[in-house]
C-alpha atoms as a PDB file:
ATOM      1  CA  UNK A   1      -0.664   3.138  -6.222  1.00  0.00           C
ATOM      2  CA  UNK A   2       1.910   3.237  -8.620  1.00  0.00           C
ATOM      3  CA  UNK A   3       1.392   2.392 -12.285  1.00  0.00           C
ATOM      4  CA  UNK A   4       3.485   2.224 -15.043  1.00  0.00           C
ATOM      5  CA  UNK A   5       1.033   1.432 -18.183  1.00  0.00           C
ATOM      6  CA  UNK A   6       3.012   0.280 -21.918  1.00  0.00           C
ATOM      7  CA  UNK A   7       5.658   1.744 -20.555  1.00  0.00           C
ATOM      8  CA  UNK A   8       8.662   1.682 -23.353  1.00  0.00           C
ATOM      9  CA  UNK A   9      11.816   3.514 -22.731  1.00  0.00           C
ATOM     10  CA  UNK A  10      14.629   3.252 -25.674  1.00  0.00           C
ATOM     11  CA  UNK A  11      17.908   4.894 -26.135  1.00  0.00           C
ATOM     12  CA  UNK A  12      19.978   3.625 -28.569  1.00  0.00           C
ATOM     13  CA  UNK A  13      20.210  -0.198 -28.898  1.00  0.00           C
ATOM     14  CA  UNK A  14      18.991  -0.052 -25.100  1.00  0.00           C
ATOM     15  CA  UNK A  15      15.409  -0.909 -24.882  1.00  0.00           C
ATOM     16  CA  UNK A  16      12.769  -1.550 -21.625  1.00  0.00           C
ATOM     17  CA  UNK A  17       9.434  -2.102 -20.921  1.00  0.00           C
ATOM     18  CA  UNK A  18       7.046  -2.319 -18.073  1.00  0.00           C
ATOM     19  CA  UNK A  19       3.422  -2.776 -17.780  1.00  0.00           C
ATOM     20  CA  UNK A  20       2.285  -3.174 -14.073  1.00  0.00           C
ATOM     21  CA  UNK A  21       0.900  -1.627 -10.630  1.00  0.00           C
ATOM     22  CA  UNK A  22       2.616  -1.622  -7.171  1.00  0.00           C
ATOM     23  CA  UNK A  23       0.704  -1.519  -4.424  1.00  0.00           C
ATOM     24  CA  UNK A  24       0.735   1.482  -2.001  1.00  0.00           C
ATOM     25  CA  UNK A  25       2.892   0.654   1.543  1.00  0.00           C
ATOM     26  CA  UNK A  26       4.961  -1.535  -0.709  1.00  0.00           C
ATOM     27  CA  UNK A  27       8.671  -1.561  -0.251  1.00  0.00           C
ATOM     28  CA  UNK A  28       9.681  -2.906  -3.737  1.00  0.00           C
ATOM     29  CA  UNK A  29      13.329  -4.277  -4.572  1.00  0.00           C
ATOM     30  CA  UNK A  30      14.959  -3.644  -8.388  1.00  0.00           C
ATOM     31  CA  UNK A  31      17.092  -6.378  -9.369  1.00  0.00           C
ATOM     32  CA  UNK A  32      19.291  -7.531 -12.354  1.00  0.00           C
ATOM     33  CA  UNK A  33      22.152  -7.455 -14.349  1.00  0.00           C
ATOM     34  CA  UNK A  34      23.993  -4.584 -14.046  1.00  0.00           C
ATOM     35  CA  UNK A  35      23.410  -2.304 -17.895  1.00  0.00           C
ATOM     36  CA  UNK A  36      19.891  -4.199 -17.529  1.00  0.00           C
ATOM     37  CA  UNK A  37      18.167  -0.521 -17.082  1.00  0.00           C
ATOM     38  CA  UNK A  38      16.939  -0.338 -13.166  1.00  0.00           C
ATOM     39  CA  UNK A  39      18.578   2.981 -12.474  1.00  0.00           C
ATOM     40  CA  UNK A  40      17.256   4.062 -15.788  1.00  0.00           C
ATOM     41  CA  UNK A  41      13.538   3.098 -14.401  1.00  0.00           C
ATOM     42  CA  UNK A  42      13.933   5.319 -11.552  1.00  0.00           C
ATOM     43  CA  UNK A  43      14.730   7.844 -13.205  1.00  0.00           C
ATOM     44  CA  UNK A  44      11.332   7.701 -16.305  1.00  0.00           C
ATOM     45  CA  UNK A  45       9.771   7.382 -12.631  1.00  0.00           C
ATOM     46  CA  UNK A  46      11.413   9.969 -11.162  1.00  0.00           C
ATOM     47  CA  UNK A  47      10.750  12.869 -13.928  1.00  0.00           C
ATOM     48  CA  UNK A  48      14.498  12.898 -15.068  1.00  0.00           C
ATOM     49  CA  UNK A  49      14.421  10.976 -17.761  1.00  0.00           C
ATOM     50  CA  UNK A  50      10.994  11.012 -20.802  1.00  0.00           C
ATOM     51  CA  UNK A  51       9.736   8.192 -21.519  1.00  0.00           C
ATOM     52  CA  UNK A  52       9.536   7.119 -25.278  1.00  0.00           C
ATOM     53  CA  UNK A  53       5.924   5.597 -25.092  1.00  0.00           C
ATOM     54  CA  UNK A  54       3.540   4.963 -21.890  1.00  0.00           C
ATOM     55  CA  UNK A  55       2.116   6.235 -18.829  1.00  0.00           C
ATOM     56  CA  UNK A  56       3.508   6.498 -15.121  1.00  0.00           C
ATOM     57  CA  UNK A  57       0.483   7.637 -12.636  1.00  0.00           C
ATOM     58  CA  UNK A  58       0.504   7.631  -8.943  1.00  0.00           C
ATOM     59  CA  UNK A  59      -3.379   6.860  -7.176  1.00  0.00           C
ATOM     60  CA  UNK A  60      -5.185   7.944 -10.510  1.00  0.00           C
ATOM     61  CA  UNK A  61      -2.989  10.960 -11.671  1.00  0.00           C
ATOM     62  CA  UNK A  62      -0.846  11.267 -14.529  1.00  0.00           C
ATOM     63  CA  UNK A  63       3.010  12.031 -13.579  1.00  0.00           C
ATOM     64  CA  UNK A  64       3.961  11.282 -17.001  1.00  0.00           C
ATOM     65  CA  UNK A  65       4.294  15.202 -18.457  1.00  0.00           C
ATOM     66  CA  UNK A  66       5.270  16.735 -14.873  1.00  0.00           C
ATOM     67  CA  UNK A  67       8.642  18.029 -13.993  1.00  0.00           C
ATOM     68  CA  UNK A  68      10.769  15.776 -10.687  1.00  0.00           C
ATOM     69  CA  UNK A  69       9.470  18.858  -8.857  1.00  0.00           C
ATOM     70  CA  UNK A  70       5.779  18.520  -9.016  1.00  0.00           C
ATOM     71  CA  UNK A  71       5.777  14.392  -8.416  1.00  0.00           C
ATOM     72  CA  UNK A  72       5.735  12.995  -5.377  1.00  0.00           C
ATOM     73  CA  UNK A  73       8.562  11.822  -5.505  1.00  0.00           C
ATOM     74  CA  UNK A  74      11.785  11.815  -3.523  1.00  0.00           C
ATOM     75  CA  UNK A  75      14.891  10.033  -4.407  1.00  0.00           C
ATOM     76  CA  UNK A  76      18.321   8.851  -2.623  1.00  0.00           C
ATOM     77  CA  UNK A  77      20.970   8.753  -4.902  1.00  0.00           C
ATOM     78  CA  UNK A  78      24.930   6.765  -4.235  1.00  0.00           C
ATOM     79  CA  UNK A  79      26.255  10.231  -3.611  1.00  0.00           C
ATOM     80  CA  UNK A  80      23.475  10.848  -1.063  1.00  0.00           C
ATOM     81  CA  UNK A  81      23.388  14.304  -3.177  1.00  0.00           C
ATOM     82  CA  UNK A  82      24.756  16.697  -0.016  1.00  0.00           C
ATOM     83  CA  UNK A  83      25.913  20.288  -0.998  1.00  0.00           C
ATOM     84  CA  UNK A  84      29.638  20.230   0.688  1.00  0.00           C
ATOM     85  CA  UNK A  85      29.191  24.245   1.539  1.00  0.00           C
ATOM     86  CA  UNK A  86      26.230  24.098   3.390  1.00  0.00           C
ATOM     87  CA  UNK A  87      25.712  22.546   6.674  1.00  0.00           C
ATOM     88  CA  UNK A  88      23.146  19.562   7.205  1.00  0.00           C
ATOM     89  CA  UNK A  89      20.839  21.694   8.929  1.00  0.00           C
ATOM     90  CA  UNK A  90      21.361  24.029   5.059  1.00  0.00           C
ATOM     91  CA  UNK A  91      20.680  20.775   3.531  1.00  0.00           C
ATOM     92  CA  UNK A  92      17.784  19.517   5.126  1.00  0.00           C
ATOM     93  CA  UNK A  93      15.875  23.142   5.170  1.00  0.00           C
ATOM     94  CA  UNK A  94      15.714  22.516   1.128  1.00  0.00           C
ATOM     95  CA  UNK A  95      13.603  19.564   1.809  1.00  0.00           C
ATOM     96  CA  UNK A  96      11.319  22.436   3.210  1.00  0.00           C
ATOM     97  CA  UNK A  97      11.357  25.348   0.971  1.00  0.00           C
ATOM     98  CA  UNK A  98      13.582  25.216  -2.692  1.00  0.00           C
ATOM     99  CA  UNK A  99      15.483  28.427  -1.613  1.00  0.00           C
ATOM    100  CA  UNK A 100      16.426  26.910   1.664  1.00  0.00           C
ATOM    101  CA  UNK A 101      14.608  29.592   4.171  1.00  0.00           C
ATOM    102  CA  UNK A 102      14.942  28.804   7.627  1.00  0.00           C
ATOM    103  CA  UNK A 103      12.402  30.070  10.399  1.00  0.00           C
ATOM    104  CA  UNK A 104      11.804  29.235  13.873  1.00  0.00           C
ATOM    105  CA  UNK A 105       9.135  26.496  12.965  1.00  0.00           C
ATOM    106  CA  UNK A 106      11.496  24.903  10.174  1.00  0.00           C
ATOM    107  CA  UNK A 107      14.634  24.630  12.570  1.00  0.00           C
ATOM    108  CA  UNK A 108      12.717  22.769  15.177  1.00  0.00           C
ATOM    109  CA  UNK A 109      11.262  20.229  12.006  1.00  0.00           C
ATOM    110  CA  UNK A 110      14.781  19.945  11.289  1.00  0.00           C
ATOM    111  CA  UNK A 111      15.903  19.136  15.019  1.00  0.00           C
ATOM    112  CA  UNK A 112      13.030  16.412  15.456  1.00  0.00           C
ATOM    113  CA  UNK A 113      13.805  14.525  12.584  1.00  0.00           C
ATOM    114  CA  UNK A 114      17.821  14.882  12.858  1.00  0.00           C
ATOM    115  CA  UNK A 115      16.835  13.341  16.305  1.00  0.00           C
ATOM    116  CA  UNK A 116      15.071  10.535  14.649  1.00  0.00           C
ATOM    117  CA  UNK A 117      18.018   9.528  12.389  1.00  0.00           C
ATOM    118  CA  UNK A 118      20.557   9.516  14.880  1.00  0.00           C
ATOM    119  CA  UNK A 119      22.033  13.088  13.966  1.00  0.00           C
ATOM    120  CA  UNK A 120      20.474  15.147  17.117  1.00  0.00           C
ATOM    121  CA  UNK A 121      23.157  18.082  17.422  1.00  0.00           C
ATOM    122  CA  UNK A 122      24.760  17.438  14.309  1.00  0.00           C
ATOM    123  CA  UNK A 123      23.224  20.275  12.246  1.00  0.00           C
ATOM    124  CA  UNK A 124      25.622  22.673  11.948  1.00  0.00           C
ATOM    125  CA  UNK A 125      28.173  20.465  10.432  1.00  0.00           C
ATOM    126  CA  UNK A 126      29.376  20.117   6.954  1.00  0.00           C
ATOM    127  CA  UNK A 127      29.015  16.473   5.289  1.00  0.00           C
ATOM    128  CA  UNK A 128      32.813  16.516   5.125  1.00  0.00           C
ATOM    129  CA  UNK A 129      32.937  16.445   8.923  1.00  0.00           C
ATOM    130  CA  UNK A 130      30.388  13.407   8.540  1.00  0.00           C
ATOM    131  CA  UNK A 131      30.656   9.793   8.476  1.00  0.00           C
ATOM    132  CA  UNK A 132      29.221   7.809   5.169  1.00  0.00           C
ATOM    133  CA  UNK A 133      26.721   6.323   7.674  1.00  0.00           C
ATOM    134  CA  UNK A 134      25.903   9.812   9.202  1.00  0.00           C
ATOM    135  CA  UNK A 135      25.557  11.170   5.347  1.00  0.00           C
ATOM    136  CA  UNK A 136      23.108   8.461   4.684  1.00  0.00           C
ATOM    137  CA  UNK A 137      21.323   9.542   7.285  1.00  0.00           C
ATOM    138  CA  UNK A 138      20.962  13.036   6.716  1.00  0.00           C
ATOM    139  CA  UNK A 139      19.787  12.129   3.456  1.00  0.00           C
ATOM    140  CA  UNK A 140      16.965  10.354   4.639  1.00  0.00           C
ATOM    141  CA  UNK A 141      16.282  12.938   6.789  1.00  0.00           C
ATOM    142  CA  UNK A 142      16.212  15.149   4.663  1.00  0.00           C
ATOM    143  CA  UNK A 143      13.688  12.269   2.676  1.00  0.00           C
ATOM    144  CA  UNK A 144      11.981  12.782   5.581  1.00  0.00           C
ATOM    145  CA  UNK A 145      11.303  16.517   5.541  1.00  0.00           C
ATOM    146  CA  UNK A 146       9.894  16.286   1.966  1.00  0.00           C
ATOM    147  CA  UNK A 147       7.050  13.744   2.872  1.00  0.00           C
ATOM    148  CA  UNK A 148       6.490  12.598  -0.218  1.00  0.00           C
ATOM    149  CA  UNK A 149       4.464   9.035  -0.627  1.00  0.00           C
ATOM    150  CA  UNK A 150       6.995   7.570  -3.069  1.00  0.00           C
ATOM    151  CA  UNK A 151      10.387   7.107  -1.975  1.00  0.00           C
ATOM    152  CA  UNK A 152      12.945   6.396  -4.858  1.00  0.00           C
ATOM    153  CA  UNK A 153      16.902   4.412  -3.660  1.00  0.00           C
ATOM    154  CA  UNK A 154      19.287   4.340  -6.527  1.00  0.00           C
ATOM    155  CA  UNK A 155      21.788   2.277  -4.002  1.00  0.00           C
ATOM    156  CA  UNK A 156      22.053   5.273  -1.421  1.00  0.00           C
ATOM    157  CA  UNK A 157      24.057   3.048   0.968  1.00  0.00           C
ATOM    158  CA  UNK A 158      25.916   0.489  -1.845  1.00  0.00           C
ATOM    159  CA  UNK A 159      29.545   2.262  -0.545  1.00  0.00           C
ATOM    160  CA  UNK A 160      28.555   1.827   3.182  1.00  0.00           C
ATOM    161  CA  UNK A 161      29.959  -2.008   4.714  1.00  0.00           C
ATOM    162  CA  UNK A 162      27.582  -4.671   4.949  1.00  0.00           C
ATOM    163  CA  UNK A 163      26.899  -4.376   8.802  1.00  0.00           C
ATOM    164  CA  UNK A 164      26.265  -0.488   8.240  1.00  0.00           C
ATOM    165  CA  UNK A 165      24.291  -1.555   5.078  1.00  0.00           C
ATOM    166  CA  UNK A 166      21.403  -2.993   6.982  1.00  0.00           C
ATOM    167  CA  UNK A 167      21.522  -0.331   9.518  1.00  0.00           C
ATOM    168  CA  UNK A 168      20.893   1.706   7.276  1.00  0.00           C
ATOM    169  CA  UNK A 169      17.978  -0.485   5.216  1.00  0.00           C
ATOM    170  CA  UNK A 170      16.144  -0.904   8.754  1.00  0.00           C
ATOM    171  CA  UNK A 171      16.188   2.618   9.232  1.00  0.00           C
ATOM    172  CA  UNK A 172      15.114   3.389   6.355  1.00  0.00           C
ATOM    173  CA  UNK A 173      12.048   0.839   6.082  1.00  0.00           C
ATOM    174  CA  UNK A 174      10.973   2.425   9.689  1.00  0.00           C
ATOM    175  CA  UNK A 175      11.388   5.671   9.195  1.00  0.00           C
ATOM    176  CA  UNK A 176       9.797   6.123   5.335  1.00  0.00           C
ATOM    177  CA  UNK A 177       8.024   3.005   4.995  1.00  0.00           C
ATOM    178  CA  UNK A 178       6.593   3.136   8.541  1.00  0.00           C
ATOM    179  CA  UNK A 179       4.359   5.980   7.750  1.00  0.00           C
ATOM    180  CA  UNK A 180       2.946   4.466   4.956  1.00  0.00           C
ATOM    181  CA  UNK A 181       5.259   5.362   1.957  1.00  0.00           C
ATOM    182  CA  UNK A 182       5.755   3.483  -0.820  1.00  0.00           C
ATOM    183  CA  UNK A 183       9.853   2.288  -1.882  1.00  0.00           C
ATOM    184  CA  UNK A 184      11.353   1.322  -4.497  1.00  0.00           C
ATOM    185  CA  UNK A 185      14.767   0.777  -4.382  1.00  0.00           C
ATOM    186  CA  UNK A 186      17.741  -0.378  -6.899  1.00  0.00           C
ATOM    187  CA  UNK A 187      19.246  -3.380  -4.811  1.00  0.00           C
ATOM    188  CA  UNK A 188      22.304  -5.460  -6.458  1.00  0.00           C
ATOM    189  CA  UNK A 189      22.295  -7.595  -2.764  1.00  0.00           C
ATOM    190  CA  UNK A 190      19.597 -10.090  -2.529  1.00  0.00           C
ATOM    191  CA  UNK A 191      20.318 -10.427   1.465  1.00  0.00           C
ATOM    192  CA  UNK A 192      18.367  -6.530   0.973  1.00  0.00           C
ATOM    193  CA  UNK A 193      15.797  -7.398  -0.697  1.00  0.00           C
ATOM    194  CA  UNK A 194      15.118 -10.372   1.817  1.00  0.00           C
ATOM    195  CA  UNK A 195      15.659  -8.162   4.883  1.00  0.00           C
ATOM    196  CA  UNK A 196      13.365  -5.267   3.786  1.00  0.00           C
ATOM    197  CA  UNK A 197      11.567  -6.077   0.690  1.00  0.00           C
ATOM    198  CA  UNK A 198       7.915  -6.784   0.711  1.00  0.00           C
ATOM    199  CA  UNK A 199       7.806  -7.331  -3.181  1.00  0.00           C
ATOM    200  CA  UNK A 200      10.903  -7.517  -6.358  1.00  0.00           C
ATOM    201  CA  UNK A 201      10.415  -6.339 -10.224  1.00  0.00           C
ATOM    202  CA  UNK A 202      13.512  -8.628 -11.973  1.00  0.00           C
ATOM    203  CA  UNK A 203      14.909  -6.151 -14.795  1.00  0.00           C
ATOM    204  CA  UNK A 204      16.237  -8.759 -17.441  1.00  0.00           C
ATOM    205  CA  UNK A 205      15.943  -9.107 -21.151  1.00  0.00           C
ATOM    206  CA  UNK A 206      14.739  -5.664 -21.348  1.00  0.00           C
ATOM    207  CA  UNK A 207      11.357  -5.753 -19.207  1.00  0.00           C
ATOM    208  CA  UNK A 208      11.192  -5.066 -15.791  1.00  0.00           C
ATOM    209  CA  UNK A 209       8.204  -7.456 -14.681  1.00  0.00           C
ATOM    210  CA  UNK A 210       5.335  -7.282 -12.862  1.00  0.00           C
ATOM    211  CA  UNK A 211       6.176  -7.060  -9.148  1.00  0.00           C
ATOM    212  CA  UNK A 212       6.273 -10.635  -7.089  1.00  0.00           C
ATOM    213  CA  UNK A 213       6.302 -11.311  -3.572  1.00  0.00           C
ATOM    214  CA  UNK A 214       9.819 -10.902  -1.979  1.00  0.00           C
ATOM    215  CA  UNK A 215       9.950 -14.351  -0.297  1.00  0.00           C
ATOM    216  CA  UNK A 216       8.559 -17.044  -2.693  1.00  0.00           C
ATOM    217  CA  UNK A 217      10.611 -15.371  -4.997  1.00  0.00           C
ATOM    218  CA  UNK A 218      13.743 -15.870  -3.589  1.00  0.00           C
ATOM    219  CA  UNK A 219      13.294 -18.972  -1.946  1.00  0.00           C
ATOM    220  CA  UNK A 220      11.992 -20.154  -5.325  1.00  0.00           C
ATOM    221  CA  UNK A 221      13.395 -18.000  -8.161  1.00  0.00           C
ATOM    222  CA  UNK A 222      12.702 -18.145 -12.158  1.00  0.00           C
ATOM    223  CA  UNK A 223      15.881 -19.334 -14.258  1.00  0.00           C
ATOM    224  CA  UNK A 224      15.979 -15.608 -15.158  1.00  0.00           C
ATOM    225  CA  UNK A 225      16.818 -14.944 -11.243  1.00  0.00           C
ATOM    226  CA  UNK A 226      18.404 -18.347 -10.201  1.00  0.00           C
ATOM    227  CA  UNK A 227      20.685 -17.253 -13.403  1.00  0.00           C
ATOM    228  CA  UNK A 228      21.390 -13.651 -11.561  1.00  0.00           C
ATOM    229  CA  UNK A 229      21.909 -14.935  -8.304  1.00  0.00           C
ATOM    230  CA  UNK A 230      24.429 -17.332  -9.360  1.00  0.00           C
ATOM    231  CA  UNK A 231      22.868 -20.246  -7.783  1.00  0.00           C
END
């Protein structure tokens, strides 16, 4: 379980709280104004960013004083965060090992799960020679290979058409979510949240509240959300 516990984060005249638990197997939608701080959550989740009071813990365990490194944690940024000289199969081994070592036994991990994105034979290329659907999949391949029970999307797939959009948000709740893991992901789309989302923390007036069912939510939002929403 995830908890963040008097959670405060200020920078400036920016200020945010949050005080709440998500359950494990969750898959979580962020929304709000844009400015409103959900990127900025992901990362005090993340490891990237100190908080300026609180706790974050995952199943009982502190996170709050650890480096990105030793959480577990992975995260799927806009840029999908490829290196352009290396080749996917170079990009997925340092989901494996942080200097990138391949082996006999890491190639064939890499070859299953490129097979399980829709990449199977696609290793050896460079993201340039990739599609931004094919890039968003490697990434979550590479997600994948990390198997970490917390799964962080800062808008991975935000530049990708709507049609490849939810392609890519179906894959992604079978693939990570499907095993268990636990998402949270920045969504400025509420047709996302309703497709995938089990549950939605509403960043507004600097708090991000306590997590709420996906679909009372939105077929019933708060002025705060109706106000969002546009409706």
């Amino acid at each position: 379980m995830l908890r963040l516990e008097g959670l405060e984060i200020r920078q400036g005249d920016f200020e945010l709280r949050a005080d709440w638990a998500l359950p494990d197997g969750a898959v979580c939608a962020v929304m709000g104004p844009s400015g409103g701080g959900k990127s900025t959550l992901l990362a005090v989740i993340a490891g990237f960013l100190a908080p300026t009071s609180g706790r974050v813990s995952w199943n009982g365990h502190e996170l709050t004083a650890l480096p990105p490194a030793r959480r577990p944690i992975s995260i799927l940024f806009q840029d999908n965060n490829l290196f352009p000289h290396l080749t996917v199969e170079r990009n997925l081994a340092l989901g494996l090992d942080p200097r990138g070592r391949l082996d006999a036994g890491s190639r064939q991990r890499i070859a299953e799960v490129l097979d399980r994105v829709g990449l199977a034979g696609m290793g050896a290329r460079k993201p340039a020679a990739l599609s931004g659907g094919q890039q968003s999949r490697a990434a979550l391949a590479r997600a994948l290979l990390m198997d970490r029970a917390l799964v962080l999307l800062d808008e991975p797939f935000a530049a990708l058409g709507p049609g490849l959009r939810m392609e890519m948000l179906d894959l992604a709740r079978e693939v990570l979510s499907g095993e268990g893991r636990t998402l949270l992901m920045v969504s400025h789309a509420p047709e996302d949240a309703a497709r995938i989302a089990s549950h939605i923390v509403l960043v507004h007036d600097g708090v991000a509240a306590t997590p709420e069912a996906a679909g009372p939510l939105l077929a019933d939002p708060p002025r705060a959300l109706r106000s969002y929403l546009g409706r």
